[in-house]
Protein backbone atom coordinates (compact mmCIF):
# COMPACT_ATOMS: atom_id res chain seq x y z
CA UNK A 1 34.91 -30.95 18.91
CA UNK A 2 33.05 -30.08 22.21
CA UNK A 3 31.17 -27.20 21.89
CA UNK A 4 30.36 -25.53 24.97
CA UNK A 5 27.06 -24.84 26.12
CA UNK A 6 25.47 -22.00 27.08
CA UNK A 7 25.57 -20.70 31.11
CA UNK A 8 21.95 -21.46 32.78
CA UNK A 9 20.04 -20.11 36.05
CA UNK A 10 20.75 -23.27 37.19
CA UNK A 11 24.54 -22.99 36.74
CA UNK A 12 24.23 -19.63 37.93
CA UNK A 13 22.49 -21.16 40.93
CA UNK A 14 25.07 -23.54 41.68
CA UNK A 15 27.88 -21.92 41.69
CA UNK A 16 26.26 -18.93 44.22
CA UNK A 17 24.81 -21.30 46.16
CA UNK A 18 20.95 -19.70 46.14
CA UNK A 19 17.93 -21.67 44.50
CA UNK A 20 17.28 -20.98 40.82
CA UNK A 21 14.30 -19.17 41.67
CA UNK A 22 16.46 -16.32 43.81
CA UNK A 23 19.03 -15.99 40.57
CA UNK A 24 16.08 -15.15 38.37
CA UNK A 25 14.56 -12.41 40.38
CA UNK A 26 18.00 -11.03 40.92
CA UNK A 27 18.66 -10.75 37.30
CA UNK A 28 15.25 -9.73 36.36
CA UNK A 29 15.58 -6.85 39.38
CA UNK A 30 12.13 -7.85 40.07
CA UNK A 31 10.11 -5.23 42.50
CA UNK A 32 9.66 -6.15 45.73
CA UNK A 33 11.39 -9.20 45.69
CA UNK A 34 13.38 -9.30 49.17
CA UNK A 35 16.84 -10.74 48.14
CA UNK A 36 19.75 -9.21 50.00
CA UNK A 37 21.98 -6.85 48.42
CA UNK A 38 24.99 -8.91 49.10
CA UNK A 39 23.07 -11.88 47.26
CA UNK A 40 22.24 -9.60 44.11
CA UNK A 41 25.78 -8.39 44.20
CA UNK A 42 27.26 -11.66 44.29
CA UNK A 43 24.44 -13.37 41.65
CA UNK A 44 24.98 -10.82 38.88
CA UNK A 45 29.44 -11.22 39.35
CA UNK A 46 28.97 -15.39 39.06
CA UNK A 47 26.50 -14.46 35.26
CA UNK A 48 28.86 -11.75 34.15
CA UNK A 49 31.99 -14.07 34.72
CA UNK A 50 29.97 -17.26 33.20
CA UNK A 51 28.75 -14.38 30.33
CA UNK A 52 25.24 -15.42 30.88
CA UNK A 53 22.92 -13.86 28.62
CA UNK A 54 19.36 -14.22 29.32
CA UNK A 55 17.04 -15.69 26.81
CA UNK A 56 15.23 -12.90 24.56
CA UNK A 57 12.19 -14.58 23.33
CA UNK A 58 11.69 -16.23 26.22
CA UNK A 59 11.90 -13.14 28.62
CA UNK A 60 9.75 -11.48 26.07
CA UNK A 61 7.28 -14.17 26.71
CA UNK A 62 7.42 -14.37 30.56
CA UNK A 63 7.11 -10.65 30.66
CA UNK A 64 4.91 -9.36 28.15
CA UNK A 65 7.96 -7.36 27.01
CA UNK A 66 9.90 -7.46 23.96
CA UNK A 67 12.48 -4.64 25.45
CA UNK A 68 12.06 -2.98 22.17
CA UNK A 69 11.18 0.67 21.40
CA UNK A 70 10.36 2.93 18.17
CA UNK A 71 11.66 6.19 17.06
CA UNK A 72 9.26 7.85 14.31
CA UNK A 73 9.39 11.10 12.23
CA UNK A 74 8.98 12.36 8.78
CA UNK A 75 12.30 12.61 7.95
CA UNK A 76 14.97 12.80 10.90
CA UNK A 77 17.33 10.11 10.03
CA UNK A 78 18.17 12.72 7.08
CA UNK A 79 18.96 15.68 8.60
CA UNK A 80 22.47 15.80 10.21
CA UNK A 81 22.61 18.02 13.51
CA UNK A 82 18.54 16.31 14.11
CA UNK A 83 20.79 12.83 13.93
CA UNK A 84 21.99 13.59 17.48
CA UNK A 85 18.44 12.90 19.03
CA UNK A 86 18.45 9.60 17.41
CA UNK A 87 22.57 9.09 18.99
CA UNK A 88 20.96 10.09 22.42
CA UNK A 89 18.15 7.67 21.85
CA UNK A 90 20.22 4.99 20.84
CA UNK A 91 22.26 5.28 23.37
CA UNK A 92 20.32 5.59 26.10
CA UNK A 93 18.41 2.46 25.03
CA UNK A 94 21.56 0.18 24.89
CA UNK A 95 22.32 1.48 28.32
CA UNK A 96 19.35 -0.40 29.80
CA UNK A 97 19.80 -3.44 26.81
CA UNK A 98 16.81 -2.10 25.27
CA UNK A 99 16.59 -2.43 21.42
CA UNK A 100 15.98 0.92 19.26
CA UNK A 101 14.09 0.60 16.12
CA UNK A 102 14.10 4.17 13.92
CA UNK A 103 11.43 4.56 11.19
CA UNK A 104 11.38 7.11 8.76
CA UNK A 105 7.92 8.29 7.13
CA UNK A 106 9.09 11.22 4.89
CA UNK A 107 5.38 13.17 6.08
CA UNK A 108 3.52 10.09 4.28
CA UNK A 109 1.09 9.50 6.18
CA UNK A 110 -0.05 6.10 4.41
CA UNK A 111 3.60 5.13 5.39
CA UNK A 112 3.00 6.31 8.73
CA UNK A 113 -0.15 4.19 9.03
CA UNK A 114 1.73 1.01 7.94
CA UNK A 115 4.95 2.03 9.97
CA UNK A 116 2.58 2.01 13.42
CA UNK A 117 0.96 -0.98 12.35
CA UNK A 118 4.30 -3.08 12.46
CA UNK A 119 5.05 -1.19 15.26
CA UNK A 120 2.65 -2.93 17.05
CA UNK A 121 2.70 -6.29 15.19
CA UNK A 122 6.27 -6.89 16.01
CA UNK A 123 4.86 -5.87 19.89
CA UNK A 124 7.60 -2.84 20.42
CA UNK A 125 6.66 -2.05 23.94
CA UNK A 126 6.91 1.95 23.33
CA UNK A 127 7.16 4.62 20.40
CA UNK A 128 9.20 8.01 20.50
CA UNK A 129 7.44 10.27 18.44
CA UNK A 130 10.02 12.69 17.24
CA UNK A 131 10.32 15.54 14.75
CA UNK A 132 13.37 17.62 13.19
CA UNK A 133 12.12 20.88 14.37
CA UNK A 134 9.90 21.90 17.23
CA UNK A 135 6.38 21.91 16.17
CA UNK A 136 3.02 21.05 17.34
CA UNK A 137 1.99 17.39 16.24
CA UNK A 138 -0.96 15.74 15.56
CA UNK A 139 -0.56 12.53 17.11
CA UNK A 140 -2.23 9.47 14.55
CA UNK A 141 -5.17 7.91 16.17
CA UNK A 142 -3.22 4.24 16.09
CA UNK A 143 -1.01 5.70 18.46
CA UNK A 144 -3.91 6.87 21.18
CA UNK A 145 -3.62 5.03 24.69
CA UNK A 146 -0.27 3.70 24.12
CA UNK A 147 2.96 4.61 25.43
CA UNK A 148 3.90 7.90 23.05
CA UNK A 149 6.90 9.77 24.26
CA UNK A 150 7.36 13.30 21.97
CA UNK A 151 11.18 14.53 20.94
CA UNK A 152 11.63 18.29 20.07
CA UNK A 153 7.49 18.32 19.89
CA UNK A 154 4.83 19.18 21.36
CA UNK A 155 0.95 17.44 20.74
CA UNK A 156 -1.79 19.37 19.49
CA UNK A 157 -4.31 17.11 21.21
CA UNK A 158 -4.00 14.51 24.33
CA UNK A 159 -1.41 14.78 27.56
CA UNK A 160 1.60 13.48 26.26
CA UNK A 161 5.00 13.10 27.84
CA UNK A 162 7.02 15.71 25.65
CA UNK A 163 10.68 17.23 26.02
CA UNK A 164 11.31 20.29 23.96
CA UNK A 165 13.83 23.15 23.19
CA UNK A 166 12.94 26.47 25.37
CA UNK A 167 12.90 28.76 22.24
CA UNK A 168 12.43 31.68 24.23
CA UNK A 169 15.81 30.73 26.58
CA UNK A 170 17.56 30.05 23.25
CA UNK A 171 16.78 33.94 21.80
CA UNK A 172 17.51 35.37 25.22
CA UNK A 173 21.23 33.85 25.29
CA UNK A 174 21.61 34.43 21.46
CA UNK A 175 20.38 38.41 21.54
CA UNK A 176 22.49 38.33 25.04
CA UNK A 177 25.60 37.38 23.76
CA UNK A 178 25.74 40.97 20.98
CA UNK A 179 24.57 43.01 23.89
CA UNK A 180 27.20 41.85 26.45
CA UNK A 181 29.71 42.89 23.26
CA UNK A 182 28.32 46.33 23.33
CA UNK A 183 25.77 46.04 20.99
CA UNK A 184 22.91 48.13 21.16
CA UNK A 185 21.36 48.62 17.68
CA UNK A 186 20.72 44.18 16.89
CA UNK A 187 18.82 43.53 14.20
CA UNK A 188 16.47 39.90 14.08
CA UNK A 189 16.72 38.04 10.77
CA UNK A 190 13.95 35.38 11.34
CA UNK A 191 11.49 33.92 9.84
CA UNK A 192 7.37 34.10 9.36
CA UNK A 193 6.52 30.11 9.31
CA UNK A 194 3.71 29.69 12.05
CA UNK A 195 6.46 27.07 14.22
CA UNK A 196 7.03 27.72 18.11
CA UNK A 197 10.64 28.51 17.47
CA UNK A 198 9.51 32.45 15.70
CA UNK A 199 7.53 33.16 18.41
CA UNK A 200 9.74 32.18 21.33
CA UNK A 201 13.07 33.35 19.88
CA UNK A 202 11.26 36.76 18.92
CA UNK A 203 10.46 36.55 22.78
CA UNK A 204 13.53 36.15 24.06
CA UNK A 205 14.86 38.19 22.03
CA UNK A 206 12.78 41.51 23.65
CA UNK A 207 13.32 40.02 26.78
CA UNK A 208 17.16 40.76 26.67
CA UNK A 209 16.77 43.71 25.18
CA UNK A 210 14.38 45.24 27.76
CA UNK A 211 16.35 43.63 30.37
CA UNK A 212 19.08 45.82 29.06
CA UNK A 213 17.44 49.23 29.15
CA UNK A 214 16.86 48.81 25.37
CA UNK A 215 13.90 50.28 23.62
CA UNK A 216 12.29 47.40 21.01
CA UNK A 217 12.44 48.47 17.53
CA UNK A 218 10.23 46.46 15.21
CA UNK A 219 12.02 48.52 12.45
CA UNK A 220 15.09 46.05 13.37
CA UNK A 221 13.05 42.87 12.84
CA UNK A 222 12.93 41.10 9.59
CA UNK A 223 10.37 38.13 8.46
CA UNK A 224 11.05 36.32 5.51
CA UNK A 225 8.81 33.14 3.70
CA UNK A 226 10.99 30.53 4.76
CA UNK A 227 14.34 30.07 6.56
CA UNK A 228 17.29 29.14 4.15
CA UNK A 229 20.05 31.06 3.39
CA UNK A 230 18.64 33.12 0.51
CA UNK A 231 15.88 34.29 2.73
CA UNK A 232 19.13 35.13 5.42
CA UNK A 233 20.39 37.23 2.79
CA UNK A 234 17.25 39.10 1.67
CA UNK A 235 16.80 39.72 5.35
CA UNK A 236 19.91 41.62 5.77
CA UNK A 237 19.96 43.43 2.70
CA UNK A 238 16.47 45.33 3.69
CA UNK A 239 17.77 46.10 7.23
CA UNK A 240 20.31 47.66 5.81
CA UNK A 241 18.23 49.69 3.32
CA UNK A 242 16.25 51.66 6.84
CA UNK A 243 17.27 54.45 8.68
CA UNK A 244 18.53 52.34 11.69
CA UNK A 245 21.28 49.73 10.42
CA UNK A 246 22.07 47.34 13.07
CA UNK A 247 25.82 46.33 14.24
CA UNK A 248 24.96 43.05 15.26
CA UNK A 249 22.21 40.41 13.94
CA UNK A 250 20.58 37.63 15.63
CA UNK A 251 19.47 35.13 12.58
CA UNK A 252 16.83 32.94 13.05
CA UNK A 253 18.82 29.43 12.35
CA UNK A 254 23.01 28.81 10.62
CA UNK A 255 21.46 28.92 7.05
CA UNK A 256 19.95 32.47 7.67
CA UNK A 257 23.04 33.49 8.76
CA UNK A 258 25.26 32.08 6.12
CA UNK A 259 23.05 34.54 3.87
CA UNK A 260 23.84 37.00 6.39
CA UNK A 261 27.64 36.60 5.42
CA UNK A 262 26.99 37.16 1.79
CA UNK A 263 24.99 40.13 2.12
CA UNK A 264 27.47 42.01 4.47
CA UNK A 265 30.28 40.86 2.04
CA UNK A 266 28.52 42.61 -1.00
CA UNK A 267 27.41 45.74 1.56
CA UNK A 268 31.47 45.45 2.12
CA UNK A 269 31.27 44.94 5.68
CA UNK A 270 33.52 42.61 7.54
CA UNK A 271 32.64 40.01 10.00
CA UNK A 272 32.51 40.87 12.84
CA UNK A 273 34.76 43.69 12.55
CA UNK A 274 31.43 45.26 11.35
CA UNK A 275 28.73 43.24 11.60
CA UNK A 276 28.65 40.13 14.63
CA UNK A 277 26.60 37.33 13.85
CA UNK A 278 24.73 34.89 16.02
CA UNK A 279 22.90 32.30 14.77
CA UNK A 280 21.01 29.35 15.85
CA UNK A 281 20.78 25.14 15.39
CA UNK A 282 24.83 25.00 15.45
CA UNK A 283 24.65 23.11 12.23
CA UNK A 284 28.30 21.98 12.11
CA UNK A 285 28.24 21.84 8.42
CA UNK A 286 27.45 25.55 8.26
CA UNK A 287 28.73 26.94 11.48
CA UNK A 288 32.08 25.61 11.57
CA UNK A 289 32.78 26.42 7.68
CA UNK A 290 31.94 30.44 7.72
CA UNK A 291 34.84 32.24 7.76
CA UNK A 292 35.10 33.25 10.60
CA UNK A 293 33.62 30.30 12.40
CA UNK A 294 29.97 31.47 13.93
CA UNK A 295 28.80 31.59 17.19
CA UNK A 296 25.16 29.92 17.57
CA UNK A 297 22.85 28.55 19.92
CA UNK A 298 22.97 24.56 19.94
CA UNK A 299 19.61 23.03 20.24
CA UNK A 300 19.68 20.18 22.89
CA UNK A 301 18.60 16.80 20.24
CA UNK A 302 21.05 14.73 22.32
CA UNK A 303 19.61 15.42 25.53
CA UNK A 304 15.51 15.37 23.96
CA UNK A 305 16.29 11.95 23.02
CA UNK A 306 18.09 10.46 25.94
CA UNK A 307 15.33 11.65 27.96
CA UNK A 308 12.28 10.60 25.64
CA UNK A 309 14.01 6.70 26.04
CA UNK A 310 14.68 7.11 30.04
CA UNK A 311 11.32 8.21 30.38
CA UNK A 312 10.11 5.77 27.99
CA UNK A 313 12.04 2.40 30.02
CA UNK A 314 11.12 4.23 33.68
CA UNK A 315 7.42 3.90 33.03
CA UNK A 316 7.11 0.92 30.77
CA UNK A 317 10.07 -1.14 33.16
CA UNK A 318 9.26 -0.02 36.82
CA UNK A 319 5.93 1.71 35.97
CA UNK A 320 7.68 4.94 37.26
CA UNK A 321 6.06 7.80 35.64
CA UNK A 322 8.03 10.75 34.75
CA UNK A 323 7.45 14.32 35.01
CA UNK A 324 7.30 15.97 32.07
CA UNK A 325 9.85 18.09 31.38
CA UNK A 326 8.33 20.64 28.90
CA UNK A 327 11.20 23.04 27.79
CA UNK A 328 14.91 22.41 28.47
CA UNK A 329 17.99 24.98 28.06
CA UNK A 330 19.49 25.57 24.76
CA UNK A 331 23.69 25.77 24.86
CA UNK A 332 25.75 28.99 23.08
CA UNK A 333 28.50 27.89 21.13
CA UNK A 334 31.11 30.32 20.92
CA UNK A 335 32.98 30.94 18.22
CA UNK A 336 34.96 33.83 16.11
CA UNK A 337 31.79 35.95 14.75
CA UNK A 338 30.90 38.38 17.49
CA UNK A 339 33.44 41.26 18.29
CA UNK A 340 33.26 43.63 20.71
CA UNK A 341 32.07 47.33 19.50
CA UNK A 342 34.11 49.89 18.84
C-alpha cells in the first residue's frame, strides 16, 4: 500500500505559484516581511486544504523557540474553582498552537528547584507563575531575567508582569449588593491571615458603606484564625452575641459562609428571610449546594490565566510587551440568599 506523504513548502509552493521562500514567511507571519495580503491569504487556504503541519523540532530549531510554556504553583491543579486559571491558560495557549505544560510543587521548594530546572532543560520559552489565592510571591532566583508572567499574584521583589483580582472592587460589589436590599446594619465575617484579599475586601467593604451614608462599625467586623467554615460559624455566632446584630453578612470566602448557614440555623434564623448572605470565590461545590443557593463574588481565574498566556506569546512571539494589568474586576453571582428587608 502507498502511503501518502506528508504536504511540503515546496508543494505548498507549487500549487500557489510563489517561491518556497515566500510560503515560509507567510506561514511563519514573519515581521516585516512584505508579502501581499492576497498572497498570505491565498498561501495559508492551499496548507490548510493540503493539512500541512509545520515541522516542530525543526521550527524549534530555526527559531530558537520550542512554542512551549509553563504553569507553576504549589498546589493549583488541586483546587477546583483555582482549575479555571489553568482552563483559561490552556486555552489560550492552543489558540496560538502553543503547548501548556502545568507543574505542581505542593510549596516544596526542593521540588520547585528541580521543577524550574527542567523547565529550562526541556527549553520552555516562558513560565506562568501562578498561585490559588492572591498573595505576594517570592519569585525563586532560577527564575530571575527570564520571561515570568504572575496569575492571581503579585511579586514581593522585581517588576514582573502580574494580573490579579481587585479585592477591594470585589468587597465593594459584595457589601453593595445587602445595601441595595435595604440593608443597613451588615456584619463582615472575614478573616485575620496577613493575604491582600483581608485588607482589600475590608476596604471595599467601608467604601460602600460610606458611599451609602453609613457610619462604619468595627463592632460589626469579625476576624477569625483562618477561613474555613468552622471559623464562618464562630464568626457569626459572636456577632450575634453584641448589642448590634446585623441583618445581612458579607463572609470573607463560600466556606465562611457555609458556617454562616449553620450558625443562623441553630440562632433559628432563616436564610435570607432573616439573615442575607454574600459570600465570595463562587466555589460551585459550596455555593450552588446551600439551601438556598448563595450569592457570591466570582474571582476572575479564567480571565488571570488567559491573559498571563496572551501576554506571555505577545512578548516572547512579536516581542510586543504588554501593559500590566494590575487588578481586574471581580463578577457577582446572583443567587437565592439575599432578600430584600422588611
Amino acid at each position: 500500500m502507498k502511503v501518502r506523504r506528508r504536504p511540503s513548502i515546496r508543494d505548498i509552493a507549487d500549487a500557489a505559484g510563489v517561491s518556497p521562500a515566500t510560503v515560509s514567511l507567510a506561514l511563519n507571519n514573519v515581521r516585516g516581511a512584505r508579502i501581499a495580503d492576497a498572497t498570505r491569504l491565498k498561501v495559508e487556504k492551499i496548507a490548510a486544504e493540503l493539512g500541512y503541519a509545520p515541522n516542530g523540532l525543526a521550527q524549534a530549531l530555526r527559531t530558537n523557540r520550542s512554542h512551549t510554556l509553563a504553569l507553576i504553583s504549589e498546589e493549583i491543579a488541586t483546587v477546583p474553582y483555582a482549575g479555571r486559571l489553568i482552563r483559561g491558560a490552556q486555552e489560550a495557549a492552543s489558540k496560538h498552537g502553543w503547548i501548556m505544560l502545568i507543574m505542581s510543587t505542593g510549596g516544596a521548594k526542593d521540588v520547585e528547584e528541580r521543577e524550574i530546572e527542567a523547565v529550562w532543560r526541556h527549553q520552555v520559552d516562558g513560565v506562568i507563575y501562578a498561585d490559588t489565592a492572591h498573595r505576594f510571591l517570592d519569585i525563586p532566583e532560577a527564575l530571575n531575567g527570564k520571561p515570568v508572567f504572575l496569575a492571581n499574584a503579585e511579586a514581593t521583589q522585581g517588576d514582573f508582569w502580574s494580573v490579579f483580582p481587585d479585592e477591594i472592587q470585589g468587597g465593594y460589589i459584595a457589601t453593595r449588593e445587602l445595601i441595595d436590599a435595604g440593608h443597613r446594619e451588615i456584619g463582615f465575617v472575614s478573616t485575620a491571615m496577613d493575604i491582600p484579599a483581608r485588607s482589600g475586601r475590608l476596604q471595599g467593604y467601608r467604601t460602600a458603606l460610606e458611599e451609602s451614608g453609613i457610619r462604619f462599625d468595627p463592632n460589626l467586623v469579625i476576624e477569625e484564625a483562618s477561613s474555613f467554615a468552622e471559623d464562618g460559624y464562630r464568626g457569626t455566632l459572636s456577632l450575634f452575641s453584641r448589642k448590634t446584630r446585623p441583618t445581612a453578612i458579607f463572609c470573607f470566602n463560600d466556606r465562611m459562609a457555609m458556617g454562616a448557614y449553620r450558625a443562623a440555623a441553630e440562632l433559628g434564623l432563616l436564610v435570607p428571610r432573616d439573615l442575607s448572605v454574600v459570600g465570595f470565590d463562587n466555589q460551585e461545590i459550596v455555593a450552588e449546594a446551600l439551601s438556598p443557593q448563595l450569592t457570591t463574588v466570582a474571582l476572575p481565574y479564567y480571565e488571570m490565566g488567559a491573559m498571563a498566556v496572551e501576554a506571555a506569546i505577545a512578548e516572547l512571539q512579536d516581542g510586543t510587551t504588554s501593559k500590566n494589568p494590575g487588578a481586574i474586576p471581580n463578577t457577582l453571582i446572583k443567587r437565592d440568599s439575599v432578600a430584600l428587608l422588611r
